[in-house]
C-alpha atoms as a PDB file:
ATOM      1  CA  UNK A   1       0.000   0.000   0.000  1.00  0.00           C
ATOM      2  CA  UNK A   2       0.937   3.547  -0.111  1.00  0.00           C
ATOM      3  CA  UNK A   3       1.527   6.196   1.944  1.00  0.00           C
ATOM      4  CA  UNK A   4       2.733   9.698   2.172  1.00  0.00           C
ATOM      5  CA  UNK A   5       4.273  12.090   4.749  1.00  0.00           C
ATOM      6  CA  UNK A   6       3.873  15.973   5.417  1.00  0.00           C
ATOM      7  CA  UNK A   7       6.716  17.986   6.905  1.00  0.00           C
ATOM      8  CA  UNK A   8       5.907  21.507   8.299  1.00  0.00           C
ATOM      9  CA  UNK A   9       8.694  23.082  10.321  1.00  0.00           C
ATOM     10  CA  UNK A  10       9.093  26.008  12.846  1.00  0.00           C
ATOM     11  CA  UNK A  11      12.270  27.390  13.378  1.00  0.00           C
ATOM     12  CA  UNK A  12      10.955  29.185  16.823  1.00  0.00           C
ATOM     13  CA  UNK A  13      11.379  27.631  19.787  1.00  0.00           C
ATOM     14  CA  UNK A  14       7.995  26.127  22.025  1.00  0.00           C
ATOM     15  CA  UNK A  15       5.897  26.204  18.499  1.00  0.00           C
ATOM     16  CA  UNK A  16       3.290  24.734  18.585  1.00  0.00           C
ATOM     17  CA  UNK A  17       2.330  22.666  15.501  1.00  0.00           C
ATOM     18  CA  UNK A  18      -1.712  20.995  14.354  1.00  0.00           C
ATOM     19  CA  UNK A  19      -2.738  19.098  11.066  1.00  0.00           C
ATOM     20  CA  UNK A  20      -6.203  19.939   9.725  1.00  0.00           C
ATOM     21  CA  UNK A  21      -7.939  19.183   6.681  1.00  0.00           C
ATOM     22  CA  UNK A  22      -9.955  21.198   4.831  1.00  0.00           C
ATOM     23  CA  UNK A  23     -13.155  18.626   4.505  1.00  0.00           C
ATOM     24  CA  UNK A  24     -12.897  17.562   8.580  1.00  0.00           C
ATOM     25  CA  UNK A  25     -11.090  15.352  10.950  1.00  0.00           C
ATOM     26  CA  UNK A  26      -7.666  13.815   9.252  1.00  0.00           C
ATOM     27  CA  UNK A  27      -8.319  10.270   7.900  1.00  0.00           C
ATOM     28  CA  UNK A  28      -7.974   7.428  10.685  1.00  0.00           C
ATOM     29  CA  UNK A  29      -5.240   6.215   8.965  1.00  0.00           C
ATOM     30  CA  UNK A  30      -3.188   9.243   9.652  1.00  0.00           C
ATOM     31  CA  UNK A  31      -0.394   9.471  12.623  1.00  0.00           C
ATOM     32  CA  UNK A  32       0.865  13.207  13.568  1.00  0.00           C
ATOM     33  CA  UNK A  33       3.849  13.737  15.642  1.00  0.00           C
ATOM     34  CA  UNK A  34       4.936  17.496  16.022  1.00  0.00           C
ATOM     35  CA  UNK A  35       5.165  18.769  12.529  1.00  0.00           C
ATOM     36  CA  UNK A  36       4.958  15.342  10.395  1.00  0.00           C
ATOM     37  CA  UNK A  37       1.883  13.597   9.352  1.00  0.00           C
ATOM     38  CA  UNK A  38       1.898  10.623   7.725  1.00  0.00           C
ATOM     39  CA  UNK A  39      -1.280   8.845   5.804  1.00  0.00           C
ATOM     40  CA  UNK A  40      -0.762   5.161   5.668  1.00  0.00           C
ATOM     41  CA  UNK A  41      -2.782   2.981   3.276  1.00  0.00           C
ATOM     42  CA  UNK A  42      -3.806   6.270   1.260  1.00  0.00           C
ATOM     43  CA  UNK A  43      -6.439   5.959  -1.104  1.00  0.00           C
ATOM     44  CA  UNK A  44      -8.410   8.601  -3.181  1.00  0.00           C
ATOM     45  CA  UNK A  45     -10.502   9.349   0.064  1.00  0.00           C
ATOM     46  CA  UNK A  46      -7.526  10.447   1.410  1.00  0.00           C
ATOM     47  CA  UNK A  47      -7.367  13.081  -1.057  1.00  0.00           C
ATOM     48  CA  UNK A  48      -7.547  16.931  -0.336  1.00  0.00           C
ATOM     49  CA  UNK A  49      -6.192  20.375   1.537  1.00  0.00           C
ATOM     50  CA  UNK A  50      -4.155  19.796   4.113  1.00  0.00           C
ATOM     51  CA  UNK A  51      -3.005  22.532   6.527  1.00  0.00           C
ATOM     52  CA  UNK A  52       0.275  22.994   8.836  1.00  0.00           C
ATOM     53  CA  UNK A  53      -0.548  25.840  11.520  1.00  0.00           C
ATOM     54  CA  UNK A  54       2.100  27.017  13.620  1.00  0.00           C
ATOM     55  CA  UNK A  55       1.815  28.655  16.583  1.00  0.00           C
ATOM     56  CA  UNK A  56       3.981  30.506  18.909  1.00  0.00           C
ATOM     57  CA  UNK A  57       3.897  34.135  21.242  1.00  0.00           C
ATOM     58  CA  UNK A  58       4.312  36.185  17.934  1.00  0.00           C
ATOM     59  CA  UNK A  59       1.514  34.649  16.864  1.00  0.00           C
ATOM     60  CA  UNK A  60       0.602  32.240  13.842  1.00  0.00           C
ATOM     61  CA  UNK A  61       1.260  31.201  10.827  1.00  0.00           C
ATOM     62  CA  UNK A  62       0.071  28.120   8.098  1.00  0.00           C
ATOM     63  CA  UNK A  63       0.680  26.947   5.083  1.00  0.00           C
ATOM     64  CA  UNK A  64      -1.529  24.454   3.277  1.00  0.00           C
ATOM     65  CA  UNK A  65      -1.000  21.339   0.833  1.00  0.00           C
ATOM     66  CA  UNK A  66      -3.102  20.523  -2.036  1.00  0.00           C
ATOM     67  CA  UNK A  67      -3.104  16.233  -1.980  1.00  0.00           C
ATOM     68  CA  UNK A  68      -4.272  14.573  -5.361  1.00  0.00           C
ATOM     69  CA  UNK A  69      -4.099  10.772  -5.879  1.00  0.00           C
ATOM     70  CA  UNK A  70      -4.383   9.394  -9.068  1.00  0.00           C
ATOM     71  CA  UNK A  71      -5.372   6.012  -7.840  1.00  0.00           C
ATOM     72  CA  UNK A  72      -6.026   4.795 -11.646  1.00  0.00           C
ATOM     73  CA  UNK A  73      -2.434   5.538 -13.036  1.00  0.00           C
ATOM     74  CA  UNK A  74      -1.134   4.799  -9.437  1.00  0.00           C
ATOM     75  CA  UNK A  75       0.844   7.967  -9.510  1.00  0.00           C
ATOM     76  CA  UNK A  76       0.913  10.902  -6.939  1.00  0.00           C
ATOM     77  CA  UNK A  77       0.923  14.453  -7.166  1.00  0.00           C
ATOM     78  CA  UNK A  78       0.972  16.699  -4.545  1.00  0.00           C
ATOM     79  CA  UNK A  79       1.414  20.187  -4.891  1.00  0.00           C
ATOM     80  CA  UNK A  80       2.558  22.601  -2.294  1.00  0.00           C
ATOM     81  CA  UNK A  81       0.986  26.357  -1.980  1.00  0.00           C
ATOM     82  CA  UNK A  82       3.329  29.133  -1.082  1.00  0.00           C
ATOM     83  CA  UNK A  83       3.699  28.885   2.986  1.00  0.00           C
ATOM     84  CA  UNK A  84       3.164  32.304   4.833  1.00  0.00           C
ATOM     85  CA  UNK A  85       4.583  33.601   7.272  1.00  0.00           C
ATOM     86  CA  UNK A  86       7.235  32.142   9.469  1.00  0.00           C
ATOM     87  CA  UNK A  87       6.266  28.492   8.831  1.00  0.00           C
ATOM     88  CA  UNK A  88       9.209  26.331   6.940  1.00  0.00           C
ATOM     89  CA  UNK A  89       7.284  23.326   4.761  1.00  0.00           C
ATOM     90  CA  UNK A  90       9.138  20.599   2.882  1.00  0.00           C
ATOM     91  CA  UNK A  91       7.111  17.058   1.752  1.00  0.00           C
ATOM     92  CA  UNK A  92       8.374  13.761   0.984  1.00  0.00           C
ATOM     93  CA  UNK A  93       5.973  10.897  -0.630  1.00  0.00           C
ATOM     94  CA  UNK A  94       6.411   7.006   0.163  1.00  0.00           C
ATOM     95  CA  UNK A  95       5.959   4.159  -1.881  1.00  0.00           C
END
């Protein structure tokens, strides 16, 4: 099966980073630790906006990720928006 991982970084110290998705709760078959968040199993449900807020004492900042799986072809896109503010983003996808 496949699976693919979000990175969202802070370089300020006692950040505070949340996952959301744009059409509710992450998928059950999602783990978040700090600023990673990884889908296992992904399928074409899994699909969406995904969004990296960070918060810290200046305030907050988020940058979102478009998701699109192409489960005919079995290939994955995912394209990144611009992130604002202070928050770093980088993604990596898993086969």
């Amino acid at each position: 099966m496949f699976q693919f991982d979000l990175v969202c970084e802070s370089q300020e110290r006692g950040a505070s980073i949340e996952w959301s998705r744009a059409s509710g709760d992450l998928p059950e078959n999602s783990a978040s630790r700090g600023g990673y968040l990884r889908v296992y199993n992904a399928n074409a449900a899994d699909a969406g906006v995904y969004t990296c807020t960070v918060t810290t004492d200046a305030g907050s900042a988020f940058t979102s990720h478009q998701v699109i799986l192409d489960t005919v072809s079995i290939q994955w896109l995912l394209l990144m928006t611009e992130p604002q503010g202070r928050c770093h983003n980088s993604t990596r996808l898993g086969y």
